[in-house]
PDB file of N, CA and C in Angstrom:
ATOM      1  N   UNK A   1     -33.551  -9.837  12.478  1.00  0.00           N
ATOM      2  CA  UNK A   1     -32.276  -9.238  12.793  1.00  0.00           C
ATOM      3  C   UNK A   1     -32.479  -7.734  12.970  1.00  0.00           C
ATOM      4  N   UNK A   2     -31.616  -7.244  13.759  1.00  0.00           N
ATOM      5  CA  UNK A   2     -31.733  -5.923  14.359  1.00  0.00           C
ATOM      6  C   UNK A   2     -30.726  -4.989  13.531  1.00  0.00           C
ATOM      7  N   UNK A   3     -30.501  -3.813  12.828  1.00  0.00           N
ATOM      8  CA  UNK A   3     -29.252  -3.000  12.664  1.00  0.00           C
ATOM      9  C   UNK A   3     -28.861  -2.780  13.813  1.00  0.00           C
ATOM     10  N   UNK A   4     -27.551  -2.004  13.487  1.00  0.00           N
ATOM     11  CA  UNK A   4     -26.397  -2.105  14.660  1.00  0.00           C
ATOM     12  C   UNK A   4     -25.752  -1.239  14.263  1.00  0.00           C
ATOM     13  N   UNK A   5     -24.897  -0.322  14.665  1.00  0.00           N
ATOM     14  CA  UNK A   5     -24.070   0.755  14.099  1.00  0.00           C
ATOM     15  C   UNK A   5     -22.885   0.483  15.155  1.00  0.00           C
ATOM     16  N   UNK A   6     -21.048   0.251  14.640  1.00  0.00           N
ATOM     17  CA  UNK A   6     -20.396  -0.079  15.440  1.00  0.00           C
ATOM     18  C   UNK A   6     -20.044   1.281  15.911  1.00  0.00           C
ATOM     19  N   UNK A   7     -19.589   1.715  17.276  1.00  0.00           N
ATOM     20  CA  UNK A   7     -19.288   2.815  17.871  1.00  0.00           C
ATOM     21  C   UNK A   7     -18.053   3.495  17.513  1.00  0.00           C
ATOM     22  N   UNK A   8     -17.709   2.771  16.840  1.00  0.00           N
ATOM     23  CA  UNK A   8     -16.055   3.201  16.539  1.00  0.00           C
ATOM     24  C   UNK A   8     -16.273   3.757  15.323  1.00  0.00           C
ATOM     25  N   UNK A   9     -16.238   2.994  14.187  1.00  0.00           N
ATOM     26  CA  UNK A   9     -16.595   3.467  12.529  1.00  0.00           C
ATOM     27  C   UNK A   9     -17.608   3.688  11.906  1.00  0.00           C
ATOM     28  N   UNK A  10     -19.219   3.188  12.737  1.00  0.00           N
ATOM     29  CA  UNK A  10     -20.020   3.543  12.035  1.00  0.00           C
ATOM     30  C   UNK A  10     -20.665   2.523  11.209  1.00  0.00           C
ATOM     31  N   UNK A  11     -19.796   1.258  11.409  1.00  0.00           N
ATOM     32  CA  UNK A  11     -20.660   0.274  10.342  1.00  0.00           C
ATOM     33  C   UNK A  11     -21.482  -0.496  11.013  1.00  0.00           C
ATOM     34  N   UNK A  12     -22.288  -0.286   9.752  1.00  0.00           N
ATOM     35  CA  UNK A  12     -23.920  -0.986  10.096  1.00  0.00           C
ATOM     36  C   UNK A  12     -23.973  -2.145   9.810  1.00  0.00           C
ATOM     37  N   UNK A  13     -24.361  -2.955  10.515  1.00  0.00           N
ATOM     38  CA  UNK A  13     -24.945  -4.629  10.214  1.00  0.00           C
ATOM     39  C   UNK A  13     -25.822  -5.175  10.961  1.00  0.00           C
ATOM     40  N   UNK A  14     -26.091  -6.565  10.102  1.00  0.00           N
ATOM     41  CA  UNK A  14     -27.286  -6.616  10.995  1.00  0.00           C
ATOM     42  C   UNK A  14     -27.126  -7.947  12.169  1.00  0.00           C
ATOM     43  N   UNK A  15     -28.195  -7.957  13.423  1.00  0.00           N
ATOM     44  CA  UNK A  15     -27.379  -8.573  14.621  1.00  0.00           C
ATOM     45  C   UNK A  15     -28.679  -9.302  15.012  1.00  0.00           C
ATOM     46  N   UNK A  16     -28.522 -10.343  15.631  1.00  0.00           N
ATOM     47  CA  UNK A  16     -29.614 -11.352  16.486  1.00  0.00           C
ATOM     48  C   UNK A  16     -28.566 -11.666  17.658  1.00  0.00           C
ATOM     49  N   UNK A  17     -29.277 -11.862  18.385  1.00  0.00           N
ATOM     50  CA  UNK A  17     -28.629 -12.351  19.887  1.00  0.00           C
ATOM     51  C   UNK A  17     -29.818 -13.773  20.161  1.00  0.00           C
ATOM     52  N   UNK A  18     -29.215 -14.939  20.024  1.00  0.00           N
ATOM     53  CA  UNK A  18     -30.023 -16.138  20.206  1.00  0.00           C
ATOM     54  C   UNK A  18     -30.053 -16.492  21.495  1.00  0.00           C
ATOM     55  N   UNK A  19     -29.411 -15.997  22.547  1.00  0.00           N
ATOM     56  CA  UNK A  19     -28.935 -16.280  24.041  1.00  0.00           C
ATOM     57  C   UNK A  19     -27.617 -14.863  23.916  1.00  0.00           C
ATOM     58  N   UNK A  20     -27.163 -14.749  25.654  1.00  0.00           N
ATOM     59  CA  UNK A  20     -26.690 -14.001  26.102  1.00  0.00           C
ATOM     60  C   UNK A  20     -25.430 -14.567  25.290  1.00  0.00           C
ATOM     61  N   UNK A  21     -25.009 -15.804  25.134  1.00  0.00           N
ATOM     62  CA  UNK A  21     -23.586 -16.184  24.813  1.00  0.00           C
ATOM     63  C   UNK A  21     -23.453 -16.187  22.907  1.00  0.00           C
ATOM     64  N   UNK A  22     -24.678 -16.601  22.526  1.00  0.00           N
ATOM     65  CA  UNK A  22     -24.618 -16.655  20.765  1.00  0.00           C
ATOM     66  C   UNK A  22     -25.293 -15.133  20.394  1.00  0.00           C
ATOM     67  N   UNK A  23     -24.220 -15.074  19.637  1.00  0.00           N
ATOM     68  CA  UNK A  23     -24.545 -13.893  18.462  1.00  0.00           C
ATOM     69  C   UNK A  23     -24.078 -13.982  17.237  1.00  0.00           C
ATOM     70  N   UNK A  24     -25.693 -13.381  16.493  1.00  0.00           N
ATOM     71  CA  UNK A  24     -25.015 -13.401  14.762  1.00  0.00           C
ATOM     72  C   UNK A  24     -25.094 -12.553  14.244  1.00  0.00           C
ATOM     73  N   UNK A  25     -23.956 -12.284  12.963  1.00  0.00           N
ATOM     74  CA  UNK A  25     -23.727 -11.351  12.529  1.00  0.00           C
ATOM     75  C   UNK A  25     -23.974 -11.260  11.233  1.00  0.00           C
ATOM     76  N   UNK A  26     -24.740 -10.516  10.677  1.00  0.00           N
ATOM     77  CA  UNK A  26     -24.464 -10.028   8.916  1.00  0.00           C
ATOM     78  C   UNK A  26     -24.067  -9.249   8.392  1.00  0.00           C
ATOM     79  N   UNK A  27     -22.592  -9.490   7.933  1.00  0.00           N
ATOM     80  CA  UNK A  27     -22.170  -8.490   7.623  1.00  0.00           C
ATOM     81  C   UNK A  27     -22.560  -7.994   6.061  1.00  0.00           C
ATOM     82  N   UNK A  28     -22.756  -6.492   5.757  1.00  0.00           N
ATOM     83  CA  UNK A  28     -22.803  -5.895   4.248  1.00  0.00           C
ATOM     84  C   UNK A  28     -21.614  -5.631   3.615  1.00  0.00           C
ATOM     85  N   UNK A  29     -21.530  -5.810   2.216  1.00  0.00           N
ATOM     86  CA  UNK A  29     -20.458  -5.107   1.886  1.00  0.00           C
ATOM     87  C   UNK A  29     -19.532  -3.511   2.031  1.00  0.00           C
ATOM     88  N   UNK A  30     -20.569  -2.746   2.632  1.00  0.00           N
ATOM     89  CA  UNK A  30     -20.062  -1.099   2.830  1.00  0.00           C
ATOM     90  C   UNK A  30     -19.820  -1.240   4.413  1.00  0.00           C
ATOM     91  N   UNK A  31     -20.687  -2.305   5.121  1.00  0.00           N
ATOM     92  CA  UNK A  31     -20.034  -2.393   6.415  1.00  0.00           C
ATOM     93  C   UNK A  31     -18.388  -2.992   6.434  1.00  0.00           C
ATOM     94  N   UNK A  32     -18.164  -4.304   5.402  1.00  0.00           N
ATOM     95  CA  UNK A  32     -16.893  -4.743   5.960  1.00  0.00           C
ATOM     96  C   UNK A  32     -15.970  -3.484   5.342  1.00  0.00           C
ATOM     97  N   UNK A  33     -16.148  -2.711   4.642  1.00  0.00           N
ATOM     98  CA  UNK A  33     -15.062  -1.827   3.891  1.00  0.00           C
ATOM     99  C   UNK A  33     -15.340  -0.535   5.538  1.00  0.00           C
ATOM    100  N   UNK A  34     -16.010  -0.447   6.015  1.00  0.00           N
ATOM    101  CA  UNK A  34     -15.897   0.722   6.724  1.00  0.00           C
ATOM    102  C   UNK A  34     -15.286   0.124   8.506  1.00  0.00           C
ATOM    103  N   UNK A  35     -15.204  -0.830   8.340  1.00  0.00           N
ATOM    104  CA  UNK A  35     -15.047  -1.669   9.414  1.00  0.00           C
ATOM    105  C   UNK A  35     -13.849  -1.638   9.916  1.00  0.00           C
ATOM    106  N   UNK A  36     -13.126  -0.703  10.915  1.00  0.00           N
ATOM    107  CA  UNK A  36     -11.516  -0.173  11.305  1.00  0.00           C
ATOM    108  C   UNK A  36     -10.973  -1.290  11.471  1.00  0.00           C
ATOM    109  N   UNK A  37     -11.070  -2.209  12.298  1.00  0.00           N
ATOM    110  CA  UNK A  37     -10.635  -3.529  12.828  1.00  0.00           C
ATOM    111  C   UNK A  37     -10.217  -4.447  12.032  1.00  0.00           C
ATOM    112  N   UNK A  38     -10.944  -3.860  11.594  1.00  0.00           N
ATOM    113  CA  UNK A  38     -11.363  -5.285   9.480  1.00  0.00           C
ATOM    114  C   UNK A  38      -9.756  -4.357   8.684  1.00  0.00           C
ATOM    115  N   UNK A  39      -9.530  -3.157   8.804  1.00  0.00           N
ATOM    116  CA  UNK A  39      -8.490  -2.904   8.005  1.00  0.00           C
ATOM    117  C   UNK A  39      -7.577  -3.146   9.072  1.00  0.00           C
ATOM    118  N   UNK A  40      -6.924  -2.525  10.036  1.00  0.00           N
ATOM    119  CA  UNK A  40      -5.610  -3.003  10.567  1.00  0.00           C
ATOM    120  C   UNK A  40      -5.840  -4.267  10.166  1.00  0.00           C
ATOM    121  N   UNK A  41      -6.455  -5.652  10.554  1.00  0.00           N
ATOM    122  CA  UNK A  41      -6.658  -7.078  10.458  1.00  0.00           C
ATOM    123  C   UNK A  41      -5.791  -7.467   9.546  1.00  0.00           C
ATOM    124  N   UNK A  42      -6.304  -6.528   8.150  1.00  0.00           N
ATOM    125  CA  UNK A  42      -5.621  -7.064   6.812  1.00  0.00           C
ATOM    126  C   UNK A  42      -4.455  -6.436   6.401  1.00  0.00           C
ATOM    127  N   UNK A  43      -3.918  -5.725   7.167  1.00  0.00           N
ATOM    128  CA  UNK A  43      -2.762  -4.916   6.764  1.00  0.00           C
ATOM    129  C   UNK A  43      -1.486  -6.240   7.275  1.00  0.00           C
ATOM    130  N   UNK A  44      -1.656  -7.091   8.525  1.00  0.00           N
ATOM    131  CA  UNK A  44      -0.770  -8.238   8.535  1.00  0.00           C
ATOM    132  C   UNK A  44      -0.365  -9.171   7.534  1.00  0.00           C
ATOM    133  N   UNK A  45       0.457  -9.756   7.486  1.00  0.00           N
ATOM    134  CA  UNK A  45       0.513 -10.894   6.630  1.00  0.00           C
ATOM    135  C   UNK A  45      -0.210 -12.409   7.206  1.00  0.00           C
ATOM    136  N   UNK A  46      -0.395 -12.659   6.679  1.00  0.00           N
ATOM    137  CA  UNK A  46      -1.386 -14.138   7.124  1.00  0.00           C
ATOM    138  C   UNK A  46      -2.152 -13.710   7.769  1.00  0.00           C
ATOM    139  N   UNK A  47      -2.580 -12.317   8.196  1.00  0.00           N
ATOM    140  CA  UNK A  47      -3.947 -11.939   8.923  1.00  0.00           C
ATOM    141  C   UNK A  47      -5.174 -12.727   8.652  1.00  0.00           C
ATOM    142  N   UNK A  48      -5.763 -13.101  10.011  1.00  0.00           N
ATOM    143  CA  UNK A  48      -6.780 -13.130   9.368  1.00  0.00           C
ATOM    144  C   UNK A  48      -8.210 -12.219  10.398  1.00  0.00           C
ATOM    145  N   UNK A  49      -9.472 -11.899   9.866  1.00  0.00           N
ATOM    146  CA  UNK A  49      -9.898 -10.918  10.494  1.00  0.00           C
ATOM    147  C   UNK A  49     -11.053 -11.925  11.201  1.00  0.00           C
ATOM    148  N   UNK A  50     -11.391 -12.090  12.749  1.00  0.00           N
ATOM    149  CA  UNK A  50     -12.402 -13.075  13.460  1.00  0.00           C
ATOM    150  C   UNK A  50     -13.329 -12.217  13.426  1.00  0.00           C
ATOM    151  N   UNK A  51     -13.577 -11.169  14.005  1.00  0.00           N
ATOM    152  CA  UNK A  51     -14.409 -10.357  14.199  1.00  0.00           C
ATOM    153  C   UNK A  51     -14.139  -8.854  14.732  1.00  0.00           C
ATOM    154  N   UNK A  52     -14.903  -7.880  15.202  1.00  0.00           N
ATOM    155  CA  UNK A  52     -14.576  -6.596  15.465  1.00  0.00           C
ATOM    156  C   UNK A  52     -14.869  -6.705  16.615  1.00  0.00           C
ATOM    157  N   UNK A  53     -13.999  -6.085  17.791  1.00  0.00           N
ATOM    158  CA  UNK A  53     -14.109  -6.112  19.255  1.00  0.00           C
ATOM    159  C   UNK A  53     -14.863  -5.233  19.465  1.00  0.00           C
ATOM    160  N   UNK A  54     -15.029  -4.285  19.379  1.00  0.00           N
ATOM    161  CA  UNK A  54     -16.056  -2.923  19.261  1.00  0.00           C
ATOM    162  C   UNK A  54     -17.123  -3.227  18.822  1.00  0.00           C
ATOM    163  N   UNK A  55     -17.417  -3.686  17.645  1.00  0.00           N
ATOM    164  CA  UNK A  55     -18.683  -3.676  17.311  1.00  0.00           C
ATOM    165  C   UNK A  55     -19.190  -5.312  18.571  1.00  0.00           C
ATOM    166  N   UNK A  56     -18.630  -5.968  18.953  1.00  0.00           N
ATOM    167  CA  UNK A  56     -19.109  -7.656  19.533  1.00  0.00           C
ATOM    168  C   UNK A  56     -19.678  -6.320  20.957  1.00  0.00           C
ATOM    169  N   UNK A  57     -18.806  -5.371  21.622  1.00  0.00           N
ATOM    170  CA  UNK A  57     -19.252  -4.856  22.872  1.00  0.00           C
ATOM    171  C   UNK A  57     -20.284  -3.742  22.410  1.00  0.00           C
ATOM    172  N   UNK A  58     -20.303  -3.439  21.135  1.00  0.00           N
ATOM    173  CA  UNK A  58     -21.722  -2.534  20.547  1.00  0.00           C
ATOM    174  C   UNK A  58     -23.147  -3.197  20.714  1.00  0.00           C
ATOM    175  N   UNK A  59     -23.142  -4.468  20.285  1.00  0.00           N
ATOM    176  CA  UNK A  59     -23.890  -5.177  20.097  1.00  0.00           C
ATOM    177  C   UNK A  59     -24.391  -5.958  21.604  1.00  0.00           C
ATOM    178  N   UNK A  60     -23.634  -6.008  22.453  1.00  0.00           N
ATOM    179  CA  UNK A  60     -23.848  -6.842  23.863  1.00  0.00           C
ATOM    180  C   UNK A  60     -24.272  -5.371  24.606  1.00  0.00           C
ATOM    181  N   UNK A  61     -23.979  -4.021  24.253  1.00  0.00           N
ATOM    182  CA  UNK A  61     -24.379  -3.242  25.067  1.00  0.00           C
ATOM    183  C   UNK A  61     -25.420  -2.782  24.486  1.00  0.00           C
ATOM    184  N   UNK A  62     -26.286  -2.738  23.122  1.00  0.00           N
ATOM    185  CA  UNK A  62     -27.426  -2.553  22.626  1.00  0.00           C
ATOM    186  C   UNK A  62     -28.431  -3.600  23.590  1.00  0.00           C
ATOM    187  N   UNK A  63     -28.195  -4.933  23.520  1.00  0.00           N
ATOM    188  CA  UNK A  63     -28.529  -6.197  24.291  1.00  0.00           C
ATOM    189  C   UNK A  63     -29.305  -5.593  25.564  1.00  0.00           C
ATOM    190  N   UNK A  64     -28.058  -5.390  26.046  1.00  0.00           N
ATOM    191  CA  UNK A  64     -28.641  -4.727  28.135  1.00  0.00           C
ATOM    192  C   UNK A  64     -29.180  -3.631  27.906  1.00  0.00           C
ATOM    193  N   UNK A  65     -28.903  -2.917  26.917  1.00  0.00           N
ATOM    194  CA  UNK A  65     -30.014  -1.732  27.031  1.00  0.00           C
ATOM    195  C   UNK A  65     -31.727  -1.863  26.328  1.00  0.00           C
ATOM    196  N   UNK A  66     -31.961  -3.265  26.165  1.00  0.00           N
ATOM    197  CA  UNK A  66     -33.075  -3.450  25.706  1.00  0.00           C
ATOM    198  C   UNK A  66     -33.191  -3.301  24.354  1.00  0.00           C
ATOM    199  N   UNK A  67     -32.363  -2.631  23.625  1.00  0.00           N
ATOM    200  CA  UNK A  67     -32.801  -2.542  21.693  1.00  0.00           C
ATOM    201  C   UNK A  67     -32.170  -3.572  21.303  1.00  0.00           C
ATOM    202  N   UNK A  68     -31.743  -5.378  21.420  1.00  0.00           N
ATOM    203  CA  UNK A  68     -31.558  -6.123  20.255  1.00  0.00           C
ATOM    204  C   UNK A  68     -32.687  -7.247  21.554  1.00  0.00           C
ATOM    205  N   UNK A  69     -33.737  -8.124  21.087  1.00  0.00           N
ATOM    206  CA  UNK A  69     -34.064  -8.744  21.938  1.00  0.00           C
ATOM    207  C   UNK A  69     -32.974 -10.173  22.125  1.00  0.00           C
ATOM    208  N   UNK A  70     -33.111 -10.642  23.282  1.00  0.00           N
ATOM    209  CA  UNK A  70     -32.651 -11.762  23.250  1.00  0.00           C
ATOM    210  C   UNK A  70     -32.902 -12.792  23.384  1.00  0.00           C
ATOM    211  N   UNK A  71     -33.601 -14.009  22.301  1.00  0.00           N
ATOM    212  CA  UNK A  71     -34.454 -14.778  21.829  1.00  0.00           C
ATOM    213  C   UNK A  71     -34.356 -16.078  23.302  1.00  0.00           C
ATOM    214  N   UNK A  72     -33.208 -15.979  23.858  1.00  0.00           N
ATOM    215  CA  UNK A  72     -33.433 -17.198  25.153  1.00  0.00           C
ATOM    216  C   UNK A  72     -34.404 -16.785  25.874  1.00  0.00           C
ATOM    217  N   UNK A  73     -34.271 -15.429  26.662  1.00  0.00           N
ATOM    218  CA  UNK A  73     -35.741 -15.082  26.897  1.00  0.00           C
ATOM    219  C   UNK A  73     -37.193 -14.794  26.465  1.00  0.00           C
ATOM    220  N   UNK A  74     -36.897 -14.814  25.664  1.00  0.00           N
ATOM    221  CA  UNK A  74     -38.380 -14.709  24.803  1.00  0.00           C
ATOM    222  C   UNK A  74     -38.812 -16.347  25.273  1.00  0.00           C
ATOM    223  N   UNK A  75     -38.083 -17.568  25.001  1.00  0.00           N
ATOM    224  CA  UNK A  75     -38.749 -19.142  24.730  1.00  0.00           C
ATOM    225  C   UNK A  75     -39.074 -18.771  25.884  1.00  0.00           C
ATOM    226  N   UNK A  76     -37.855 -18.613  27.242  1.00  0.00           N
ATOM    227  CA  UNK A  76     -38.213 -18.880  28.976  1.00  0.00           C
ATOM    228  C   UNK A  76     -38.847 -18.427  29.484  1.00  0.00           C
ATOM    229  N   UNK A  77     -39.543 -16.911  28.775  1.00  0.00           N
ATOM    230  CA  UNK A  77     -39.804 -16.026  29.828  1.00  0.00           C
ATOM    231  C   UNK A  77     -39.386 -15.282  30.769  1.00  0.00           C
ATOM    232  N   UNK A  78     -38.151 -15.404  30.662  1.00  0.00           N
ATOM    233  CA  UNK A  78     -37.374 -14.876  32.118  1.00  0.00           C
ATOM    234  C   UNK A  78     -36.560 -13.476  31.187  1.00  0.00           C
ATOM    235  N   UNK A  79     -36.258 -12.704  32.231  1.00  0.00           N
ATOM    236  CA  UNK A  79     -35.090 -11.562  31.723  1.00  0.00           C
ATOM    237  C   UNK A  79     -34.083 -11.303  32.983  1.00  0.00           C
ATOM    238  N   UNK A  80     -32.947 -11.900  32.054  1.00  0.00           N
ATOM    239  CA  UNK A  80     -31.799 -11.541  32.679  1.00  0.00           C
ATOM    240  C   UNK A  80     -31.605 -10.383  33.217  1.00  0.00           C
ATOM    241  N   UNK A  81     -30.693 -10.186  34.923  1.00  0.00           N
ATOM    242  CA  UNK A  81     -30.166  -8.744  35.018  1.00  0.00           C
ATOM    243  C   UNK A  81     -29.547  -8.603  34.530  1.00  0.00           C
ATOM    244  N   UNK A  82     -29.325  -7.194  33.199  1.00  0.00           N
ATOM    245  CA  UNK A  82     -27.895  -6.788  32.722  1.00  0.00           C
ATOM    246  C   UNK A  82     -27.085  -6.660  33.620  1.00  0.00           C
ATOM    247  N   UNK A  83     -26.918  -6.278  34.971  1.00  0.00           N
ATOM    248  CA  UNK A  83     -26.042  -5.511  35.654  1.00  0.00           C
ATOM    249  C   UNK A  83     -24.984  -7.313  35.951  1.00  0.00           C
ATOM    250  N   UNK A  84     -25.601  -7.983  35.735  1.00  0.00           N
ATOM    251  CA  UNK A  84     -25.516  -9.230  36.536  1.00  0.00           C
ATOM    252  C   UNK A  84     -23.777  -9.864  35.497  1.00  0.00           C
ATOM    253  N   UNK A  85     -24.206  -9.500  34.220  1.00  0.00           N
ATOM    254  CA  UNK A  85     -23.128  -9.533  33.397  1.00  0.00           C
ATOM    255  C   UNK A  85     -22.240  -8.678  33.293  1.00  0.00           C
ATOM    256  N   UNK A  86     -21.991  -7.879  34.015  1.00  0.00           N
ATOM    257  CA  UNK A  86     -20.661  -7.031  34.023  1.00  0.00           C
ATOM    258  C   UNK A  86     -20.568  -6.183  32.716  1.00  0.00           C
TER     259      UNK A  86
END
């Protein structure tokens, strides 16, 4: 797993990209407390928090820029164009 720093707040976790479409996340405890998304989330009633939109486009844009690898290519051999994903 790779660190990750989300662009917005700063929280760090750690990230694998298994293919362009799966990603995993670990979150730390000082990451979910620093995590902006994660507080509005819980300020609702029956909130519940899926994930951070910022940090999911932190992590897909680390991806195309080459710093998280992405393990589908590694088995195939092949590398996707980033540009190709918008």
């Amino acid at each position: 797993m790779t660190s990750v720093d989300c662009t917005l707040c700063g929280a760090r976790v750690e990230a694998r990209k298994s293919s362009w479409e799966q990603t995993s996340v670990q979150w730390h405890a000082d990451a979910l407390a620093a995590c902006a998304e994660r507080r509005v989330a819980a300020t609702g009633a029956g909130a519940v928090f899926t994930g951070c939109r910022t940090l999911k486009r932190t992590i897909g844009e680390a991806a195309v820029q080459g710093r998280i690898r992405v393990r589908s290519e590694e088995a195939d051999g092949t590398r996707e164009d980033p540009a190709a994903r918008g």
